[in-house]
Protein backbone atom coordinates (compact mmCIF):
# COMPACT_ATOMS: atom_id res chain seq x y z
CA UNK A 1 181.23 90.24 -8.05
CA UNK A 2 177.70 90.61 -7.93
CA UNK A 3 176.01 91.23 -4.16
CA UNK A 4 173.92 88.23 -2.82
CA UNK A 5 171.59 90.40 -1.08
CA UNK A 6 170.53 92.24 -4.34
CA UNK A 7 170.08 88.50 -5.72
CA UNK A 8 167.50 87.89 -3.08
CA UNK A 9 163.73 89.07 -3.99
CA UNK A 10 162.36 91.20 -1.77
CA UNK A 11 158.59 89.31 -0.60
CA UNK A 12 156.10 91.76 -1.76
CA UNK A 13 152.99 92.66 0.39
CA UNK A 14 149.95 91.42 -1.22
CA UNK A 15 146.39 91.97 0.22
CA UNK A 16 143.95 89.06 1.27
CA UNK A 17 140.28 88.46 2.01
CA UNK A 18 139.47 86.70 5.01
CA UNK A 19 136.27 85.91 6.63
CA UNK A 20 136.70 85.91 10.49
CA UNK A 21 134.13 84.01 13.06
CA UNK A 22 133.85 85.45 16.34
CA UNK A 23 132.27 84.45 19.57
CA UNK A 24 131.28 86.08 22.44
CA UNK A 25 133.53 87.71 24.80
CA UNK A 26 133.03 90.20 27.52
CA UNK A 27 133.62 93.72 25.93
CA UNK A 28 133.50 92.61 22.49
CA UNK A 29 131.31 95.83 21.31
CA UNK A 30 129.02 93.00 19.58
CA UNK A 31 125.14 93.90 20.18
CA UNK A 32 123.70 92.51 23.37
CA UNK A 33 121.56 89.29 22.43
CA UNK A 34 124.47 88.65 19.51
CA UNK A 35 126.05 85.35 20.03
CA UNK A 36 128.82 86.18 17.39
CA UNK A 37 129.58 87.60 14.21
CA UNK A 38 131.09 87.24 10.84
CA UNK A 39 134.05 90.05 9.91
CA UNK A 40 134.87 90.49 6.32
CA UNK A 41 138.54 91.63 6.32
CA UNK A 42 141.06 92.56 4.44
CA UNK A 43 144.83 92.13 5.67
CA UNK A 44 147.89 92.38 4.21
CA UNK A 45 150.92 89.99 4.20
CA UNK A 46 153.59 88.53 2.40
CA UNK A 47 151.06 85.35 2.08
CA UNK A 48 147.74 84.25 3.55
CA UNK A 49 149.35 82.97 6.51
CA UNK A 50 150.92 85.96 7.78
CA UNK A 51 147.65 87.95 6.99
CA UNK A 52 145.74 85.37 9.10
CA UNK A 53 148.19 85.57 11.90
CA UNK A 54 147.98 89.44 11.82
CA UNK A 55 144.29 89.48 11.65
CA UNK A 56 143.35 86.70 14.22
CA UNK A 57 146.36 88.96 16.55
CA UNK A 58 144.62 92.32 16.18
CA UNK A 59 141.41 90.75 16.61
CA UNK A 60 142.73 89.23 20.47
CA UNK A 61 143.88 92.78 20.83
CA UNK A 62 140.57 94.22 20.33
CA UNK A 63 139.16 91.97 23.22
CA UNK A 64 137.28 89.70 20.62
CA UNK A 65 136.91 85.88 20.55
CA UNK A 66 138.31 84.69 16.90
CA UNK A 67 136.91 81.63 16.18
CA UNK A 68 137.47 80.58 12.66
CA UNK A 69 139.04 82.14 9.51
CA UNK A 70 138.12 81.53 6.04
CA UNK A 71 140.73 82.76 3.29
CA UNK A 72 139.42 83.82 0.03
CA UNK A 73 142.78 84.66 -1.78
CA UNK A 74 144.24 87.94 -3.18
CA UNK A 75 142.13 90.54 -5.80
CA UNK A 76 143.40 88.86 -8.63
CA UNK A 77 142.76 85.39 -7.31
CA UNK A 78 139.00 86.57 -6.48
CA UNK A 79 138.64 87.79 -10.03
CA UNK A 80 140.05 84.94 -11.27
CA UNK A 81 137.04 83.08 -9.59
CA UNK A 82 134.48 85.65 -10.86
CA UNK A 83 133.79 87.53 -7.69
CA UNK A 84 132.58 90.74 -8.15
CA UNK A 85 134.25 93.58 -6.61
CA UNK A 86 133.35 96.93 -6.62
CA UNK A 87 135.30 100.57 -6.40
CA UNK A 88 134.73 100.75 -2.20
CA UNK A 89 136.28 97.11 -1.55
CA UNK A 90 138.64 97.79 -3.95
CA UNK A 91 139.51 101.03 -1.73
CA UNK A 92 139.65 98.91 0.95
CA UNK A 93 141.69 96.64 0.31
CA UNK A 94 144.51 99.27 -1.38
CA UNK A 95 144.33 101.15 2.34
CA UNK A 96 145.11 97.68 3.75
CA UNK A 97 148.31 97.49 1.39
CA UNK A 98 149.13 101.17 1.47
CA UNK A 99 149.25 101.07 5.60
CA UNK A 100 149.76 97.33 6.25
CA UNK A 101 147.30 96.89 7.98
CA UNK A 102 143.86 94.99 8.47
CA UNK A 103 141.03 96.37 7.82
CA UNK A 104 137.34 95.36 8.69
CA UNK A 105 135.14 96.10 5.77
CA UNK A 106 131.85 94.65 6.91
CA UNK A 107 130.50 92.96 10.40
CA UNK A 108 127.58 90.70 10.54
CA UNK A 109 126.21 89.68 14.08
CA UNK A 110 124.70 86.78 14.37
CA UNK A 111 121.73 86.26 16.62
CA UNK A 112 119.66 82.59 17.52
């Protein structure tokens, strides 16, 4: 008799580009005329949803303001659409998978 839990697949972490909005909150570390920012980051989950619900969590944690997240899919679905991505993202995004964990790869402030 075979053993219905080896039947069951494991889900399998996969690694996901998001692009996080922020607004201002007290403490935010954000530079002091800065009326947000943009946060390129990579988080890993066992789909986009979990990775945005671990992202927008750490984020909260970190005493900033998420706003609005933009998903931009997994490696292979970015190189499916012709993004280029080089060796350091690439990095990136493998630390994000090899700790499970997010990881914020770039920060834009915005400013009027």
């Amino acid at each position: 008799m075979s053993d219905p839990k080896k039947a069951e697949k494991k889900s399998r972490q996969q690694v996901f580009t998001l692009l996080v909005q922020i607004g201002r909150k007290e403490g935010d570390g954000l530079p002091e005329k800065a009326t947000g920012a943009a946060l390129m980051c990579f988080a890993s989950g066992v789909d986009e949803a979990e990775a945005v619900r671990e992202t927008v969590a750490i984020l909260k944690q970190a005493d900033t303001n998420p706003l609005d997240v933009t998903g931009y899919g997994t490696l292979t679905e970015r190189e499916e659409e012709g993004h280029e991505i080089d060796d350091e993202e690439r990095a990136l995004m493998q630390r994000a998978l090899d700790e499970n964990s997010v990881i914020i790869a770039q920060m834009t402030p915005f400013f009027d």
